[in-house]
Protein backbone atom coordinates (compact mmCIF):
# COMPACT_ATOMS: atom_id res chain seq x y z
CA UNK A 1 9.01 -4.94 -2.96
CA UNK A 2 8.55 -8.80 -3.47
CA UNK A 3 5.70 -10.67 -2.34
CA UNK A 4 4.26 -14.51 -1.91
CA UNK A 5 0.87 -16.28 -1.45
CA UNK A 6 0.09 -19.70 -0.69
CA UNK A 7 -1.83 -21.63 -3.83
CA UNK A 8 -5.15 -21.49 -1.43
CA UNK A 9 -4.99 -17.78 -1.63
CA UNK A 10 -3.61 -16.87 -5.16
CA UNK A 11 -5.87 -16.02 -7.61
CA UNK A 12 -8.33 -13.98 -5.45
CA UNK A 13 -6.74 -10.09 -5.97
CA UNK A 14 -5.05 -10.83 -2.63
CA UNK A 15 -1.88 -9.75 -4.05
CA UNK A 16 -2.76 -7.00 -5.83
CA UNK A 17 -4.22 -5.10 -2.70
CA UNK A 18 -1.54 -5.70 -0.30
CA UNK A 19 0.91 -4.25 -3.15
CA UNK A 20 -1.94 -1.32 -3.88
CA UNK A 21 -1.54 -0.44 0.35
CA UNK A 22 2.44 -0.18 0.25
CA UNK A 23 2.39 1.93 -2.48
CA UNK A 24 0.22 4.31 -1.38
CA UNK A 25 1.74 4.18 2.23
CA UNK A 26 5.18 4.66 0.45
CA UNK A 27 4.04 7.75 -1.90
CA UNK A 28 1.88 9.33 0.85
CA UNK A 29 3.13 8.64 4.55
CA UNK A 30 7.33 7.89 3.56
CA UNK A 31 7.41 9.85 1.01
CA UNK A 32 9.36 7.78 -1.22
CA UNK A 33 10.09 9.01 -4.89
CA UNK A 34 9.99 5.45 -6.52
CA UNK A 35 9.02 1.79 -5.62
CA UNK A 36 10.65 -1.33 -7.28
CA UNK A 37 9.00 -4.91 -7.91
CA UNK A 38 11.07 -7.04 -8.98
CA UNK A 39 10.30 -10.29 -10.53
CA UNK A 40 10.83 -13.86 -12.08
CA UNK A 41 10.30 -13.87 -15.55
CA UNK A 42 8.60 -17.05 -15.87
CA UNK A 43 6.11 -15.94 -13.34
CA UNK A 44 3.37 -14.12 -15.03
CA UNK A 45 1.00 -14.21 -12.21
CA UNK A 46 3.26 -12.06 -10.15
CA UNK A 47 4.16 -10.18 -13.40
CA UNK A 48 0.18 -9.27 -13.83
CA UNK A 49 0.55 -7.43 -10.69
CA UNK A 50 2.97 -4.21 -11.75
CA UNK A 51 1.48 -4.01 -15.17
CA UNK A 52 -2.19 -4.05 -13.55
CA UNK A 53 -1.02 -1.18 -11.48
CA UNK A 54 0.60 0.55 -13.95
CA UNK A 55 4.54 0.02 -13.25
CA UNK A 56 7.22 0.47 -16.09
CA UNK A 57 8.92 -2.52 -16.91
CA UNK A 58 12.66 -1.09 -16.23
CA UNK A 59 14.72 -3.44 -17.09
CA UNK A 60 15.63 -7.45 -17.44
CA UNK A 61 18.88 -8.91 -15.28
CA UNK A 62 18.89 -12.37 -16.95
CA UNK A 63 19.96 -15.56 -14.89
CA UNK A 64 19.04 -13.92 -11.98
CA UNK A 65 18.61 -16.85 -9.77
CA UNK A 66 18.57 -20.62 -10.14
CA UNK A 67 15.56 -22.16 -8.70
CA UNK A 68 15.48 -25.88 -8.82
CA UNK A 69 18.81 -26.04 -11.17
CA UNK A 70 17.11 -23.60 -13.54
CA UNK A 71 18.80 -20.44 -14.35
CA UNK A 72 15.67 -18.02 -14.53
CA UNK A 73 15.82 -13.88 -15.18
CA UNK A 74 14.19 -11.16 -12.96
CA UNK A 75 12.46 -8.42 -14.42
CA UNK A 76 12.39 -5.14 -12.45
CA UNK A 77 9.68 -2.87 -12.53
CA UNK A 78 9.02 0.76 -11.26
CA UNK A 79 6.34 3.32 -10.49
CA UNK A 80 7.12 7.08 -9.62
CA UNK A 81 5.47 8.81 -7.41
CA UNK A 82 3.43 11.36 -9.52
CA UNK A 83 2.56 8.16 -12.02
CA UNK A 84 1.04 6.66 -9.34
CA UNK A 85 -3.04 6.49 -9.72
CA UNK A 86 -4.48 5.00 -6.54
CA UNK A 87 -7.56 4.15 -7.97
CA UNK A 88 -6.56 1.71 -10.62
């Protein structure tokens, strides 16, 4: 699962429900065992999001990507199903 916002719309939990809604649609109507996030490491705004909804950091791939010429890592984080506490 990945996900972006514009800047006029960051910052207001935005995020954070969208990613709340796939999970639970995952868990409950696919009935998925696991969802991933995976994300930069330098980008603790998106990181805030798995930890806030209780995701296990899983693992770090370093120089994931270049963006802009820098060489930046990707963390990967998972939640299984019977973790998974909708009401967080």
């Amino acid at each position: 699962m990945g996900y972006r916002l514009g800047d006029r719309f960051s910052g207001k939990g935005l995020a954070t429900k969208a990613v709340r809604q796939l999970i639970d649609h995952s868990f409950n109507e696919l009935d998925l065992r696991k969802v991933e996030i995976g994300v930069a490491t330098n980008n603790l705004k998106s990181r805030a999001i798995p930890e806030r909804l209780g995701f296990t950091q899983e693992c770090i791939i370093r120089n994931y990507e270049s963006l802009n010429g820098e060489y930046y890592g990707r963390i990967i984080y998972n939640l299984l199903k019977e973790e998974w506490q909708p009401n967080i």
